[in-house]
Protein backbone atom coordinates (compact mmCIF):
# COMPACT_ATOMS: atom_id res chain seq x y z
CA UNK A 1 0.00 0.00 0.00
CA UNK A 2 1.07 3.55 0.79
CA UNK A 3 3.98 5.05 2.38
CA UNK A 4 2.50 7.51 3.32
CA UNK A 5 4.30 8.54 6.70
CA UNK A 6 1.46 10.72 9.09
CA UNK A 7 2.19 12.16 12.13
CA UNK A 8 -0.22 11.64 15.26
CA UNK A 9 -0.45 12.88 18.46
CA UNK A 10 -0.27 10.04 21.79
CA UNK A 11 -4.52 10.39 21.94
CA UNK A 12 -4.75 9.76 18.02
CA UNK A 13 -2.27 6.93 17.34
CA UNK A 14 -3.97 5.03 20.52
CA UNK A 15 -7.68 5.42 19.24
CA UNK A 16 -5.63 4.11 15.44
CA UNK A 17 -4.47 1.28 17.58
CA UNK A 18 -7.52 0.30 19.33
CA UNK A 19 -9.93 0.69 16.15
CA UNK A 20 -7.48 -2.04 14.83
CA UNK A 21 -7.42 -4.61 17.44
CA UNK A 22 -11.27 -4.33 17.94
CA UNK A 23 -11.73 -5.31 14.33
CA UNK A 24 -8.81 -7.80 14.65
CA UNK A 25 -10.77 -9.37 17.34
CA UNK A 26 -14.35 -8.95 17.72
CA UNK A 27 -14.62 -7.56 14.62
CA UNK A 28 -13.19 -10.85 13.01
CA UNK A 29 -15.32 -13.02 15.21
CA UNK A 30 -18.84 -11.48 14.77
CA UNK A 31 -17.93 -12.28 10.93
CA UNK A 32 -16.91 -15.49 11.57
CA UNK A 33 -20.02 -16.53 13.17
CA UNK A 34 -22.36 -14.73 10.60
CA UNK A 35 -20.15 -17.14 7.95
CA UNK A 36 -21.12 -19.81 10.03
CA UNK A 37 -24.70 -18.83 10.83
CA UNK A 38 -25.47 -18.57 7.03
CA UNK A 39 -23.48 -22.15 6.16
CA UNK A 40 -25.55 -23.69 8.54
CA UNK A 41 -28.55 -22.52 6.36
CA UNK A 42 -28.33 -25.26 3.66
CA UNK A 43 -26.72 -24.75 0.11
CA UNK A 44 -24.27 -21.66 -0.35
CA UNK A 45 -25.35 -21.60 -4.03
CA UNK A 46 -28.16 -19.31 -3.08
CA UNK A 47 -27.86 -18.16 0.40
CA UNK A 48 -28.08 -14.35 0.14
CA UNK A 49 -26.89 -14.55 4.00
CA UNK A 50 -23.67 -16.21 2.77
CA UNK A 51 -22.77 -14.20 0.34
CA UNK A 52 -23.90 -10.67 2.68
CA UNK A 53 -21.24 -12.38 5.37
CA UNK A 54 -18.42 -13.04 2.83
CA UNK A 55 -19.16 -9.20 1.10
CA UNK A 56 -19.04 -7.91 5.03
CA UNK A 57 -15.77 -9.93 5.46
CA UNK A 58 -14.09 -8.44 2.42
CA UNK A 59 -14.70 -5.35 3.68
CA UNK A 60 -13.57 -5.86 7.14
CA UNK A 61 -10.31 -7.35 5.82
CA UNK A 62 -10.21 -4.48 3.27
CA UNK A 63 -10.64 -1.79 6.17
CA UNK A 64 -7.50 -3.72 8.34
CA UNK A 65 -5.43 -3.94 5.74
CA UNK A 66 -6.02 -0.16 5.83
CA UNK A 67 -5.32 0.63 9.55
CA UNK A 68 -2.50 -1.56 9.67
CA UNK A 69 -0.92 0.39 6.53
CA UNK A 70 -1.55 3.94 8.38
CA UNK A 71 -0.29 2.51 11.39
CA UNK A 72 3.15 0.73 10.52
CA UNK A 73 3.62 4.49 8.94
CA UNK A 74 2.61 6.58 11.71
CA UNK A 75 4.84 8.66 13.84
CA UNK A 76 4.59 9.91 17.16
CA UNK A 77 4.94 13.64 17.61
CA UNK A 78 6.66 14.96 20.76
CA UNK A 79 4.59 17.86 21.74
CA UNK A 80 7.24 19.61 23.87
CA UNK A 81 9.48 19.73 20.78
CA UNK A 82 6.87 22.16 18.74
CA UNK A 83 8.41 25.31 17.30
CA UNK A 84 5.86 27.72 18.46
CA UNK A 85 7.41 30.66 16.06
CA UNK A 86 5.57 29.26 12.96
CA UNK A 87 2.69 27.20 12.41
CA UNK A 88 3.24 23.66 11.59
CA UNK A 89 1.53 20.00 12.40
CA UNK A 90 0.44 20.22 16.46
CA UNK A 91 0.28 24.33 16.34
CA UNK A 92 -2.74 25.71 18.05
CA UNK A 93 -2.96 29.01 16.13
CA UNK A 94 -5.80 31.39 16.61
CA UNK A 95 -6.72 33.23 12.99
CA UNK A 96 -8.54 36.20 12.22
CA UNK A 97 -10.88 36.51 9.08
CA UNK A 98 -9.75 40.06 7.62
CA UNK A 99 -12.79 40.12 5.79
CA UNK A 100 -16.11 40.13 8.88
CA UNK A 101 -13.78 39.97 12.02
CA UNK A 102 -14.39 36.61 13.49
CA UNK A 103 -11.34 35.12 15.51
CA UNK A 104 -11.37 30.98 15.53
CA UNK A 105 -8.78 28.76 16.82
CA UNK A 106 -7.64 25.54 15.42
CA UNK A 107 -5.15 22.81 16.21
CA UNK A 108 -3.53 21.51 13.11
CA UNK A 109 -3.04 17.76 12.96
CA UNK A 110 -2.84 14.78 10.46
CA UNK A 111 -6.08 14.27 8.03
CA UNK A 112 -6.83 10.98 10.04
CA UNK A 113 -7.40 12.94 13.32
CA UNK A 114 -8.91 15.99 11.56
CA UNK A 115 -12.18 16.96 13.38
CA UNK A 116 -13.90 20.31 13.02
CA UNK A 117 -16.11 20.21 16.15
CA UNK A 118 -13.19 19.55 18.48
CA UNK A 119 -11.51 22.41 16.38
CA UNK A 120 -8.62 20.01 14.42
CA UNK A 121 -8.34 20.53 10.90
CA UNK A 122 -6.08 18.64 8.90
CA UNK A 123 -2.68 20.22 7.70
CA UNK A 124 -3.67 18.89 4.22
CA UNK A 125 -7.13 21.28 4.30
CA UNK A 126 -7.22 24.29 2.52
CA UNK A 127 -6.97 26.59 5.67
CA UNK A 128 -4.18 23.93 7.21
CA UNK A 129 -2.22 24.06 3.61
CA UNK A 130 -2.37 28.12 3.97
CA UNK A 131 -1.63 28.52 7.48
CA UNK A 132 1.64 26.27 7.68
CA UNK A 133 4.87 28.06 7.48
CA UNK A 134 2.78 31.46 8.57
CA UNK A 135 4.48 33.30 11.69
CA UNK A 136 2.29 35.49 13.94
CA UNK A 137 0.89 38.94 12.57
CA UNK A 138 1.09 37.02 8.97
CA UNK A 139 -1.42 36.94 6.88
CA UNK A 140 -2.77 34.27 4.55
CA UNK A 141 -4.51 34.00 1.47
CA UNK A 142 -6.70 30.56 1.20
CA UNK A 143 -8.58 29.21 -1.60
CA UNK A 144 -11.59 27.20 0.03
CA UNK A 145 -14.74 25.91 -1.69
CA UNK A 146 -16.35 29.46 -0.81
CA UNK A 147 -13.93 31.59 -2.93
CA UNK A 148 -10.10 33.09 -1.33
CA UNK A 149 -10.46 34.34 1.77
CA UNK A 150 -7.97 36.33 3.92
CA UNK A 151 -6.90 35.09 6.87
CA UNK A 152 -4.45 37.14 10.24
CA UNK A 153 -2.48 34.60 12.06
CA UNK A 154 -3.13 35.93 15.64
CA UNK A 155 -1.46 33.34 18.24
CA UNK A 156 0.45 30.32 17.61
CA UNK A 157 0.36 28.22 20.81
């Protein structure tokens, strides 16, 4: 597969790590017995059930295969090492739209641990692509989806 090398925080390659053993284990077994559930059913020829369990098993194996890629190329980010002089992966950095005034903060991280209601967006977003390199009392230009917008870097924590 890829390699792809991410970087994750200690909270974000744990929750990688335990999304792959559950499907190693349970996630493998409730499969198992859904195979074995539908075999037990008569002739696999035309067992709908069969065939459902052996799709949802390709896809579980699919979705491992997956995790264990992003995971054997993960590293582990040492927080205390951040360069808080410009923004890069980890920064918390406070922005200001030029255009109505609104202030938001965001913590950049990897696109895997990228989540807008706990205010992560991913370094390879539009906003995370613009912001990176920026030092405070920079400004950035961003291209999103809604046309360029301007953007004040006001604290990078």
């Amino acid at each position: 597969m890829s390699k792809k090398i991410s970087y994750y925080t200690k909270e974000g390659l744990d929750k990688l790590t335990q999304e792959l053993s559950h499907l190693k284990t349970k996630g493998r077994a409730d499969i198992a017995r859904q195979i074995a559930e539908a075999r037990d059913k008569g002739d696999l020829s035309e067992n709908a059930e069969y065939d459902a369990a052996k799709d949802a098993q390709g896809h579980l194996e699919a979705k491992i295969a997956k995790l264990e890629d992003l995971v054997s190329n993960a590293r582990l980010i040492d927080e205390s090492k951040i360069d808080t002089s410009t923004v890069s992966i980890l920064s918390k950095v406070t922005i200001k739209n030029k255009k109505n005034g609104a202030s938001v903060t965001y913590t950049l991280v990897s696109e895997e641990e990228a989540d807008l209601k706990a205010g992560k967006i991913s370094t390879q977003s539009p906003i995370g692509k613009g912001l990176l390199g920026k030092k405070k009392g920079d400004f950035a230009k961003v291209k999103t989806p809604a046309g360029e917008m301007e953007f004040e870097v006001v604290n990078i924590g």
